[in-house]
PDB file of N, CA and C in Angstrom:
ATOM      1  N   UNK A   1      -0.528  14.567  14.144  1.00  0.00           N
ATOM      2  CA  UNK A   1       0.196  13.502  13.519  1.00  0.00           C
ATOM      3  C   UNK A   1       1.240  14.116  12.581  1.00  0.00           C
ATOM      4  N   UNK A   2       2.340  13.421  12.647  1.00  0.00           N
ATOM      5  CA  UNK A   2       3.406  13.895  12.124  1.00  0.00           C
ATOM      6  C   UNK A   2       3.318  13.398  10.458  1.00  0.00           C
ATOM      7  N   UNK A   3       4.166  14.010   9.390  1.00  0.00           N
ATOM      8  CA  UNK A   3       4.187  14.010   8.192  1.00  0.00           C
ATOM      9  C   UNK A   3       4.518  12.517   7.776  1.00  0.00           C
ATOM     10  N   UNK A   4       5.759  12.369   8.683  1.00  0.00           N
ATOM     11  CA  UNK A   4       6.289  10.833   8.623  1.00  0.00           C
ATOM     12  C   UNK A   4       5.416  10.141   9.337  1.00  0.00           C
ATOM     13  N   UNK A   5       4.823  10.132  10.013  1.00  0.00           N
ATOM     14  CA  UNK A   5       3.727   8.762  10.599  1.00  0.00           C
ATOM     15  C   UNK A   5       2.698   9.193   9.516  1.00  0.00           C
ATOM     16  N   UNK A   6       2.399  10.168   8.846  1.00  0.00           N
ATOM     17  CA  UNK A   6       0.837  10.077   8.365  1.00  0.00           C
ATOM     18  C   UNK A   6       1.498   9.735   6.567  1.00  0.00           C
ATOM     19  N   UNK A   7       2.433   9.735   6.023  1.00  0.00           N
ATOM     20  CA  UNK A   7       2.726   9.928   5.005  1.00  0.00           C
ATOM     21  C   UNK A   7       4.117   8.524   4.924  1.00  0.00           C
ATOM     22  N   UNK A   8       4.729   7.511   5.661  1.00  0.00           N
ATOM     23  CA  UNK A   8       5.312   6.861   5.726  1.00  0.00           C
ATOM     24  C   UNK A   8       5.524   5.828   6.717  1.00  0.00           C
ATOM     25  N   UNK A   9       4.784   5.806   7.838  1.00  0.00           N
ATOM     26  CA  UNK A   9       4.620   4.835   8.961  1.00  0.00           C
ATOM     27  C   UNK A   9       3.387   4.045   8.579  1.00  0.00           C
ATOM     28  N   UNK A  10       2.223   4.486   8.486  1.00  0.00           N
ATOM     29  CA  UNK A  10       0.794   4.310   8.424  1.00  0.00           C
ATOM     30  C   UNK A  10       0.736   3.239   6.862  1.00  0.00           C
ATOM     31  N   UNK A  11       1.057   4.257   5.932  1.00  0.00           N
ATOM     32  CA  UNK A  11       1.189   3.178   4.509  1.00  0.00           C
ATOM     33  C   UNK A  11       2.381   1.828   4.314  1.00  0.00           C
ATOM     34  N   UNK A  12       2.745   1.889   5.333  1.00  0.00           N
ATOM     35  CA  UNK A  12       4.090   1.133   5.315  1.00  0.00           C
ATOM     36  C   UNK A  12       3.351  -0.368   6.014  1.00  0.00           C
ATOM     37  N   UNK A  13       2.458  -0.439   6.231  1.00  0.00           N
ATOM     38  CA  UNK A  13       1.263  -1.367   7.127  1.00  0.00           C
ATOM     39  C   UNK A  13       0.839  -2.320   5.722  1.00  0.00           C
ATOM     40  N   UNK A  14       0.464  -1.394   4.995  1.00  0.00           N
ATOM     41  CA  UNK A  14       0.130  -2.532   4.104  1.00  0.00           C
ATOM     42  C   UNK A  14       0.663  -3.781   3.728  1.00  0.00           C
ATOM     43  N   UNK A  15       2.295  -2.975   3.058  1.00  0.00           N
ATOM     44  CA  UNK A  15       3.180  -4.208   2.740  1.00  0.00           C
ATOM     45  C   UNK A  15       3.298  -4.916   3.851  1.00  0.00           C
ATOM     46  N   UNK A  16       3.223  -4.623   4.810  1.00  0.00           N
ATOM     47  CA  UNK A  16       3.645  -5.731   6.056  1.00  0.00           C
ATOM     48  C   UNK A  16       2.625  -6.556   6.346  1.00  0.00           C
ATOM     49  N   UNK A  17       1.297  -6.262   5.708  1.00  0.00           N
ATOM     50  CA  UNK A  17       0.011  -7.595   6.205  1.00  0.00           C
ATOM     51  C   UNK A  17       0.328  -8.017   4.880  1.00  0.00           C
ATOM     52  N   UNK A  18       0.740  -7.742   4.004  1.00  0.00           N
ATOM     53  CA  UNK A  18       0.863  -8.555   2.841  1.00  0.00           C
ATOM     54  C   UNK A  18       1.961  -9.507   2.549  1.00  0.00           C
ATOM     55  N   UNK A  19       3.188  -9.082   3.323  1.00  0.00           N
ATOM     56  CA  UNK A  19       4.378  -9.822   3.651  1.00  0.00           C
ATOM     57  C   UNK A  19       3.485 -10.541   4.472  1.00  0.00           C
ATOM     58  N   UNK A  20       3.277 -10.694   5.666  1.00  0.00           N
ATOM     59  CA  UNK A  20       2.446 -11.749   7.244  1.00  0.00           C
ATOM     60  C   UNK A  20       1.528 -12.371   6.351  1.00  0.00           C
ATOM     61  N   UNK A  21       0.449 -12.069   5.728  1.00  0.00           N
ATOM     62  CA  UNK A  21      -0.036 -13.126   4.994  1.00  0.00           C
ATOM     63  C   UNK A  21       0.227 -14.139   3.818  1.00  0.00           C
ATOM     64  N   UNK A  22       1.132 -13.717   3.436  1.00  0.00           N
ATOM     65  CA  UNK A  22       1.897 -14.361   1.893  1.00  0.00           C
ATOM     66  C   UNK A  22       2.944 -15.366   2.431  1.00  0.00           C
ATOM     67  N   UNK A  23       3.351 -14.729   4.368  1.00  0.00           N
ATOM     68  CA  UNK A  23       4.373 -16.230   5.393  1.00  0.00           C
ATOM     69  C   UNK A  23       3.471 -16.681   5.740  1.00  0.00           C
ATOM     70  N   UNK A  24       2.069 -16.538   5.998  1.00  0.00           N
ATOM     71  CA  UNK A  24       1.192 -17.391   6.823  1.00  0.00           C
ATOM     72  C   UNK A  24       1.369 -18.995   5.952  1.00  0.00           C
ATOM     73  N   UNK A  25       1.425 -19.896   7.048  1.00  0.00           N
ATOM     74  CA  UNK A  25       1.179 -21.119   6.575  1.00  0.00           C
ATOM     75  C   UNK A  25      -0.441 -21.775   6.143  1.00  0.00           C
ATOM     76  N   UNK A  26      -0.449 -22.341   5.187  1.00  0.00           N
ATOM     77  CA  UNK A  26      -1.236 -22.571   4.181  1.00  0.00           C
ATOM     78  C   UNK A  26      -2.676 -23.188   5.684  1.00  0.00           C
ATOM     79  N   UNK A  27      -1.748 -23.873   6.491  1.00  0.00           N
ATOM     80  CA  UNK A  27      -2.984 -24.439   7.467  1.00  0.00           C
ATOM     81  C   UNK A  27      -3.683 -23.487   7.903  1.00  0.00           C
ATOM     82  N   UNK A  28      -3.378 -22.577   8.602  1.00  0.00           N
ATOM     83  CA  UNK A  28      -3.751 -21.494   9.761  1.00  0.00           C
ATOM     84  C   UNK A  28      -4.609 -20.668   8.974  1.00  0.00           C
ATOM     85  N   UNK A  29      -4.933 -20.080   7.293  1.00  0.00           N
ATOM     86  CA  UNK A  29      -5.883 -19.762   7.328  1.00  0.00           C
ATOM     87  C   UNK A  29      -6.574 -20.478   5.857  1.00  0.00           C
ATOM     88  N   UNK A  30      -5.945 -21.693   5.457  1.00  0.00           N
ATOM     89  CA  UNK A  30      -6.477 -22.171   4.105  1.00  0.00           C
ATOM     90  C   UNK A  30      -6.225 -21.467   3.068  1.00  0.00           C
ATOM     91  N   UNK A  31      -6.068 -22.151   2.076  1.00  0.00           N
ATOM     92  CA  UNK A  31      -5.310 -21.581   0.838  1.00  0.00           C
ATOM     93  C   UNK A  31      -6.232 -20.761   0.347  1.00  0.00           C
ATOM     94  N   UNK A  32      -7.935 -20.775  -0.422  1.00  0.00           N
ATOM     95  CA  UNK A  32      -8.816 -19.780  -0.506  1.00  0.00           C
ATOM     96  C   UNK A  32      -8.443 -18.369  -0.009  1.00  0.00           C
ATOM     97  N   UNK A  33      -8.812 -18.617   1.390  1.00  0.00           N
ATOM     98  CA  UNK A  33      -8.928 -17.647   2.395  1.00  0.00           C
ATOM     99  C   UNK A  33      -7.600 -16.259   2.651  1.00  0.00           C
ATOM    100  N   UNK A  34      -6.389 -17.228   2.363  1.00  0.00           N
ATOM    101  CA  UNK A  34      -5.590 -16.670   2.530  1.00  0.00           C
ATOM    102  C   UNK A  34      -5.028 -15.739   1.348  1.00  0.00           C
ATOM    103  N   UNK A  35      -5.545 -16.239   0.232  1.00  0.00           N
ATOM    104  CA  UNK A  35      -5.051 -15.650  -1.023  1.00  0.00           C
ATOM    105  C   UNK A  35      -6.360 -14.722  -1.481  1.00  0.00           C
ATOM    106  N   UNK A  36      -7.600 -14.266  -0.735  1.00  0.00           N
ATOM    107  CA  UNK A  36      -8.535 -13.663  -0.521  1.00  0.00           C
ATOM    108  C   UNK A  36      -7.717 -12.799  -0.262  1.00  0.00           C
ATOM    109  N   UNK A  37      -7.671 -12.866   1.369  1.00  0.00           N
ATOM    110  CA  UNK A  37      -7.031 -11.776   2.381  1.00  0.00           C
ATOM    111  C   UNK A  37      -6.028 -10.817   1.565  1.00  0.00           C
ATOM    112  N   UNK A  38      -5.118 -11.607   0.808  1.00  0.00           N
ATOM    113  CA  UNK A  38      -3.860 -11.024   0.182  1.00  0.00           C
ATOM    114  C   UNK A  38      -4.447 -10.201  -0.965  1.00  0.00           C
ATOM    115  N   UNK A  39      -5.736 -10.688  -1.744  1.00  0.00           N
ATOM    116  CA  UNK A  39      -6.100  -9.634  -2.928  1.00  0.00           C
ATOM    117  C   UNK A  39      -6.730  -8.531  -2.193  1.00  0.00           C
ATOM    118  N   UNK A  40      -7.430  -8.640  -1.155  1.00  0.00           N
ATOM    119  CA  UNK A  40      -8.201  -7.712  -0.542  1.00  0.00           C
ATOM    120  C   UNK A  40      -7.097  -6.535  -0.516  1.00  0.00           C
ATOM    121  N   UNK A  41      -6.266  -7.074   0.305  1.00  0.00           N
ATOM    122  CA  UNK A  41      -4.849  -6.297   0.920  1.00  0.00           C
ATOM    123  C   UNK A  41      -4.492  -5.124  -0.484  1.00  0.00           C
ATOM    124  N   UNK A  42      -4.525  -6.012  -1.816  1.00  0.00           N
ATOM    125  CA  UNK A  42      -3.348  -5.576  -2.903  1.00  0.00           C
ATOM    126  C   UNK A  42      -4.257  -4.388  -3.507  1.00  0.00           C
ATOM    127  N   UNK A  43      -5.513  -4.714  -3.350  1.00  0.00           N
ATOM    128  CA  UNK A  43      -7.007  -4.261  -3.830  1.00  0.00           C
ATOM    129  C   UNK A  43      -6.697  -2.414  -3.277  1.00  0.00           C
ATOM    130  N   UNK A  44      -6.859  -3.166  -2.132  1.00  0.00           N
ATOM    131  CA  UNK A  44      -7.095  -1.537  -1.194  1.00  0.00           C
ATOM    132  C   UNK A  44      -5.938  -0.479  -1.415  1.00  0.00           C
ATOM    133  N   UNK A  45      -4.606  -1.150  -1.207  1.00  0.00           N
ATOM    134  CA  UNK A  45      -3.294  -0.933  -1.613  1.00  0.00           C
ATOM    135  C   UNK A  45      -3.408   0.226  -3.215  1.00  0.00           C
ATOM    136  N   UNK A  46      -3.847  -0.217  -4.047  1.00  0.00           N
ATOM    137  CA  UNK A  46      -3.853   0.314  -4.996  1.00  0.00           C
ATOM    138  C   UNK A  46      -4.924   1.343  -5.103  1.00  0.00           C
ATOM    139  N   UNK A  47      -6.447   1.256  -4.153  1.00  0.00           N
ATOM    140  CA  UNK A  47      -7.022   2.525  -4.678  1.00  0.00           C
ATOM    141  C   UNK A  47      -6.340   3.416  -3.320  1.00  0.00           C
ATOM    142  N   UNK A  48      -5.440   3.691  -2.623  1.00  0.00           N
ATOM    143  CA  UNK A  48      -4.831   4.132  -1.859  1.00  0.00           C
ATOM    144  C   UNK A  48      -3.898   4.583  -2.647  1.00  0.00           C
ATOM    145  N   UNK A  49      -3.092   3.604  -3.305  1.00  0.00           N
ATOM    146  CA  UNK A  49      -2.273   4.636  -4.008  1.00  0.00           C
ATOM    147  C   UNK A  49      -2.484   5.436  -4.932  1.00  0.00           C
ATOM    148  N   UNK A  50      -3.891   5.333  -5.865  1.00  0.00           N
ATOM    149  CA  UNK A  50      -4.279   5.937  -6.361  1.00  0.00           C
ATOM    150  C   UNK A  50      -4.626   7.778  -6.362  1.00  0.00           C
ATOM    151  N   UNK A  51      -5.396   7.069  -4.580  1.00  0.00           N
ATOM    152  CA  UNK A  51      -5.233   8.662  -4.163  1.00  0.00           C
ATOM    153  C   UNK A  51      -4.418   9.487  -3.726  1.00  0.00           C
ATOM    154  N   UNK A  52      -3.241   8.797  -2.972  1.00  0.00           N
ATOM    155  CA  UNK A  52      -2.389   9.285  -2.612  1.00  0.00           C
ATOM    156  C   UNK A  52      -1.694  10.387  -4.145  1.00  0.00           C
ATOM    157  N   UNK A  53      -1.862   9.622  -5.176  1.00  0.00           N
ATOM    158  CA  UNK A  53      -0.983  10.182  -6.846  1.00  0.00           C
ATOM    159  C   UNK A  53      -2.107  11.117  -6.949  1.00  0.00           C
ATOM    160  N   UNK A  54      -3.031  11.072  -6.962  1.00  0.00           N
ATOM    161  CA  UNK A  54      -4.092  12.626  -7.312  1.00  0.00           C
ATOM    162  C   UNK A  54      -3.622  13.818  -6.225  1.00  0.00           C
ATOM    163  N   UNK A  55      -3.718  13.388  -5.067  1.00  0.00           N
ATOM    164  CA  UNK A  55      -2.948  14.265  -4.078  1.00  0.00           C
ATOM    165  C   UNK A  55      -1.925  15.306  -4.794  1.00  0.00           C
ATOM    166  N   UNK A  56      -1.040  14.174  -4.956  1.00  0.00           N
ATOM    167  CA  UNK A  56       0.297  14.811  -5.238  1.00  0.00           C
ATOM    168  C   UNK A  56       0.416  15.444  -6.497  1.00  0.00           C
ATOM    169  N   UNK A  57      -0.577  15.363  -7.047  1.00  0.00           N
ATOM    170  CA  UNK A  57      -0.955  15.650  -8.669  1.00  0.00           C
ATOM    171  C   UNK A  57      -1.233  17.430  -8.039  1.00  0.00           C
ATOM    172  N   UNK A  58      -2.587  17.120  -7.407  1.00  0.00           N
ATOM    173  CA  UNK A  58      -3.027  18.250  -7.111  1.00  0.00           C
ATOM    174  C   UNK A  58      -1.721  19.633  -6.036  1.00  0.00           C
ATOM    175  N   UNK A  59      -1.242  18.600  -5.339  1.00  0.00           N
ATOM    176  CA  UNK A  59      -0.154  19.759  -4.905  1.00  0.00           C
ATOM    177  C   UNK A  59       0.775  20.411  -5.503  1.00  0.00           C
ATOM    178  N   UNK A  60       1.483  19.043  -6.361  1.00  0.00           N
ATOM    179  CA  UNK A  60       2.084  19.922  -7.770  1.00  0.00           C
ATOM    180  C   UNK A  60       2.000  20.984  -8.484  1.00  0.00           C
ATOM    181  N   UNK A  61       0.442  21.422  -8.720  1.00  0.00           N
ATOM    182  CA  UNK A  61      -0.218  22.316  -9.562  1.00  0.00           C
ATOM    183  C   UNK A  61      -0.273  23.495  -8.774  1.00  0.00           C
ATOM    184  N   UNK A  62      -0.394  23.113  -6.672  1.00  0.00           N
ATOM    185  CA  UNK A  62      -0.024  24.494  -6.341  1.00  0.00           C
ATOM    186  C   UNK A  62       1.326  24.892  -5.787  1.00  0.00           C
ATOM    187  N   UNK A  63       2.357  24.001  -6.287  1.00  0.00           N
ATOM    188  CA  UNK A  63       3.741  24.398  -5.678  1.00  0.00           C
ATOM    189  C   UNK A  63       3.734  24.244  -4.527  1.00  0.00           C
ATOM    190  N   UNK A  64       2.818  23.023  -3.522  1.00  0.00           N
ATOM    191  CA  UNK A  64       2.708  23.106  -2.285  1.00  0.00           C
ATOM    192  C   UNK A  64       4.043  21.878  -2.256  1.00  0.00           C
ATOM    193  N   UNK A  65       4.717  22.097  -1.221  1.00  0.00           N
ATOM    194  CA  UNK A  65       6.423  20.875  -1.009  1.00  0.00           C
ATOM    195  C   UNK A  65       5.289  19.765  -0.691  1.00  0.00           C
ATOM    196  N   UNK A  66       4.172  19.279  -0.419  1.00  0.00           N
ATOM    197  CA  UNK A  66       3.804  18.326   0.291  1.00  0.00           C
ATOM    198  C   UNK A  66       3.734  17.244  -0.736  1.00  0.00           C
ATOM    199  N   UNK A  67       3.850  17.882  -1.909  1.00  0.00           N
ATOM    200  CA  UNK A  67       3.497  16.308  -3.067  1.00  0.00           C
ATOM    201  C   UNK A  67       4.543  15.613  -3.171  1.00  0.00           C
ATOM    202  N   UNK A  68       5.587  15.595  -2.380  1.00  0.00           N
ATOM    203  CA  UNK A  68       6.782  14.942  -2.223  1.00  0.00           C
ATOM    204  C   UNK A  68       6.135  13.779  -1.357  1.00  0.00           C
ATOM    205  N   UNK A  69       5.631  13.950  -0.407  1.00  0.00           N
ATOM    206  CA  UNK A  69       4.975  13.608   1.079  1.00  0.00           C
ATOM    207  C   UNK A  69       4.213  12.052  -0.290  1.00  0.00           C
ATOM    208  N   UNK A  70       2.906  12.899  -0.251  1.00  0.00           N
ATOM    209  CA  UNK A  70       1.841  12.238  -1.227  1.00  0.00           C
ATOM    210  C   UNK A  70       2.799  11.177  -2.031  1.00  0.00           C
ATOM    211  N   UNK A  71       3.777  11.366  -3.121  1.00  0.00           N
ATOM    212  CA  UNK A  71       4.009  10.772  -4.100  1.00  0.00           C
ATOM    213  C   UNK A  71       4.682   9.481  -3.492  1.00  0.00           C
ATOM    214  N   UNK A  72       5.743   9.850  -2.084  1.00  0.00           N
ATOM    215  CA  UNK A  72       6.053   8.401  -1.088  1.00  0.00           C
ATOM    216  C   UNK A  72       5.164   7.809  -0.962  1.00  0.00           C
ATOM    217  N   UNK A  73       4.075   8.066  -0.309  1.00  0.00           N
ATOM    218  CA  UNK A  73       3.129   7.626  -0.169  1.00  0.00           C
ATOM    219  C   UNK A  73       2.536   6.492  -1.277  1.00  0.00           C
ATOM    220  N   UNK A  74       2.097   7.009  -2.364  1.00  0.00           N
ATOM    221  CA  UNK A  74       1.751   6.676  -3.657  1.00  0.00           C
ATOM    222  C   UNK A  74       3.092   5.125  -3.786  1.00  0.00           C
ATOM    223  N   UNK A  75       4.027   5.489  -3.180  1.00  0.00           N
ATOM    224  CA  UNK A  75       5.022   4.504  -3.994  1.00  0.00           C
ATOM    225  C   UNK A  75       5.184   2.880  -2.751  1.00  0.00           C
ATOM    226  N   UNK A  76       5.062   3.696  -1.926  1.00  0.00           N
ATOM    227  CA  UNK A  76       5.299   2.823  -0.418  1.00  0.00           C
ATOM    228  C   UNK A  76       3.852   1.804  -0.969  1.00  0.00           C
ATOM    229  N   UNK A  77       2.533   2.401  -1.153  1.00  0.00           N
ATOM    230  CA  UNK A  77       1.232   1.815  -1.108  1.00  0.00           C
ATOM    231  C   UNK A  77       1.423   0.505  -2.627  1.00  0.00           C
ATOM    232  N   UNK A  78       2.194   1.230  -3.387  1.00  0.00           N
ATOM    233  CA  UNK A  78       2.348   0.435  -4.798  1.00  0.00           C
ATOM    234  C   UNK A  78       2.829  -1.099  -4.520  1.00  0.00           C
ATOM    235  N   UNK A  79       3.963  -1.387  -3.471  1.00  0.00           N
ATOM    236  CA  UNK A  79       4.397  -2.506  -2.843  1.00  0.00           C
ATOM    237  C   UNK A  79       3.696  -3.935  -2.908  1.00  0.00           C
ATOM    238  N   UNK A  80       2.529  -3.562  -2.099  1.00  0.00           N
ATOM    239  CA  UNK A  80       2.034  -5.301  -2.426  1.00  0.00           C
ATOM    240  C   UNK A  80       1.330  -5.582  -3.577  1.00  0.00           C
ATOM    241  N   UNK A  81       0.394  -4.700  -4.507  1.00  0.00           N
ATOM    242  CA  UNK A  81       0.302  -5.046  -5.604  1.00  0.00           C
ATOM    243  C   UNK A  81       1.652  -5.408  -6.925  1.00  0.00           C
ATOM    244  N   UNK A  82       2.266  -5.267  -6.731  1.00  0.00           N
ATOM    245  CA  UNK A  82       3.608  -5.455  -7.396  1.00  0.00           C
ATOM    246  C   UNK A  82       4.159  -6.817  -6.804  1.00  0.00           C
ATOM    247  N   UNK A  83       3.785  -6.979  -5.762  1.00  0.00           N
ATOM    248  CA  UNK A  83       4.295  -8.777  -4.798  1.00  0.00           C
ATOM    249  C   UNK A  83       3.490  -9.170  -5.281  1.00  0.00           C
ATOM    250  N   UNK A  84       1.932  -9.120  -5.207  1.00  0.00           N
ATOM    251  CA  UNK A  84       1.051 -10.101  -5.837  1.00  0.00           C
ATOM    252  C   UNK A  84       1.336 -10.489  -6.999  1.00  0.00           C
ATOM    253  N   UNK A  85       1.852 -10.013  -8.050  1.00  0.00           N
ATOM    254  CA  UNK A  85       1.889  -9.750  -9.065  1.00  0.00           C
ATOM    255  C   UNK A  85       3.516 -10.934  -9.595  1.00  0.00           C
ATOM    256  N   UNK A  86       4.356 -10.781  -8.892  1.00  0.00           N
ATOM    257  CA  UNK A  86       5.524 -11.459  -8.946  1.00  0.00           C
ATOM    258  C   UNK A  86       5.408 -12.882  -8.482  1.00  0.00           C
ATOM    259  N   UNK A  87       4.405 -12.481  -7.188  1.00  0.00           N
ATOM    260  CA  UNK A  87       4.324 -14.265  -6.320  1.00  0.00           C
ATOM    261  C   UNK A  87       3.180 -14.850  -6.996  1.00  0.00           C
ATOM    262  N   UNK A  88       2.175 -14.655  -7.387  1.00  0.00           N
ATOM    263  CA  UNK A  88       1.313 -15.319  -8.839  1.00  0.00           C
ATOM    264  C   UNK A  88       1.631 -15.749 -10.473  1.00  0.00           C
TER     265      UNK A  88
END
Protein backbone atom coordinates (compact mmCIF):
# COMPACT_ATOMS: atom_id res chain seq x y z
CA UNK A 1 0.00 0.00 0.00
CA UNK A 2 1.07 3.17 -1.09
CA UNK A 3 1.89 6.26 1.33
CA UNK A 4 -0.96 8.20 -0.35
CA UNK A 5 -3.67 5.48 -0.10
CA UNK A 6 -2.48 4.53 3.47
CA UNK A 7 -1.84 8.12 4.73
CA UNK A 8 -4.56 10.19 2.51
CA UNK A 9 -7.13 8.02 0.58
CA UNK A 10 -8.13 5.68 3.53
CA UNK A 11 -8.59 8.74 6.21
CA UNK A 12 -10.28 10.78 3.70
CA UNK A 13 -13.41 8.06 4.26
CA UNK A 14 -14.27 9.43 7.28
CA UNK A 15 -15.25 12.90 6.30
CA UNK A 16 -17.16 11.42 3.53
CA UNK A 17 -19.55 9.06 5.86
CA UNK A 18 -19.86 12.06 7.82
CA UNK A 19 -20.69 14.38 4.89
CA UNK A 20 -23.40 11.05 3.51
CA UNK A 21 -24.78 10.98 6.86
CA UNK A 22 -25.24 14.66 7.91
CA UNK A 23 -27.22 14.60 3.67
CA UNK A 24 -29.04 11.59 4.73
CA UNK A 25 -32.65 12.53 4.97
CA UNK A 26 -34.07 12.62 8.39
CA UNK A 27 -36.65 9.61 7.11
CA UNK A 28 -34.23 6.94 5.87
CA UNK A 29 -32.49 6.59 9.08
CA UNK A 30 -34.46 8.75 11.92
CA UNK A 31 -33.21 11.59 13.58
CA UNK A 32 -31.78 9.51 16.89
CA UNK A 33 -30.15 7.10 14.77
CA UNK A 34 -28.71 9.25 12.44
CA UNK A 35 -27.10 11.73 14.72
CA UNK A 36 -25.76 8.43 16.64
CA UNK A 37 -24.12 7.26 13.44
CA UNK A 38 -22.58 10.84 12.97
CA UNK A 39 -21.09 10.92 16.77
CA UNK A 40 -19.89 7.43 16.35
CA UNK A 41 -18.22 8.64 13.02
CA UNK A 42 -16.72 12.06 14.87
CA UNK A 43 -15.84 9.71 17.98
CA UNK A 44 -13.59 7.36 16.03
CA UNK A 45 -12.37 10.29 13.81
CA UNK A 46 -10.72 11.80 16.70
CA UNK A 47 -9.09 8.81 18.53
CA UNK A 48 -7.61 8.25 14.95
CA UNK A 49 -6.41 11.41 14.85
CA UNK A 50 -5.09 11.19 17.93
CA UNK A 51 -2.90 8.49 16.88
CA UNK A 52 -2.09 9.44 13.83
CA UNK A 53 -0.37 13.02 16.05
CA UNK A 54 1.62 10.52 18.43
CA UNK A 55 2.91 8.92 15.23
CA UNK A 56 4.10 11.94 13.94
CA UNK A 57 5.25 13.06 17.32
CA UNK A 58 7.24 9.99 17.50
CA UNK A 59 8.82 10.34 13.93
CA UNK A 60 9.74 13.80 14.58
CA UNK A 61 12.01 12.77 17.42
CA UNK A 62 13.68 10.37 14.85
CA UNK A 63 14.05 12.72 11.86
CA UNK A 64 12.13 10.04 10.02
CA UNK A 65 10.31 12.40 6.63
CA UNK A 66 7.23 10.18 7.43
CA UNK A 67 5.72 12.56 10.17
CA UNK A 68 4.75 14.71 7.38
CA UNK A 69 2.68 11.53 6.12
CA UNK A 70 1.22 11.01 9.95
CA UNK A 71 0.54 14.77 10.67
CA UNK A 72 -1.92 14.82 7.09
CA UNK A 73 -3.26 12.25 8.36
CA UNK A 74 -3.87 13.70 11.89
CA UNK A 75 -5.45 16.77 10.00
CA UNK A 76 -7.59 15.01 7.16
CA UNK A 77 -9.08 12.70 10.39
CA UNK A 78 -9.71 16.19 12.43
CA UNK A 79 -12.57 17.05 9.64
CA UNK A 80 -15.72 15.64 10.94
CA UNK A 81 -15.25 16.37 14.46
CA UNK A 82 -14.89 20.04 13.61
CA UNK A 83 -18.42 19.57 11.25
CA UNK A 84 -20.04 18.14 14.20
CA UNK A 85 -19.09 20.77 16.05
CA UNK A 86 -20.24 23.72 13.57
CA UNK A 87 -23.55 21.73 12.44
CA UNK A 88 -24.65 21.38 16.34
Amino acid sequence: MTNLTRHITLPALAPLLFAVLAATPVEVLGCRNRGLLALVVAFASVFGALYAAIRSAQCSRRHDPRNLWWLATSLILMVPPVALLILA
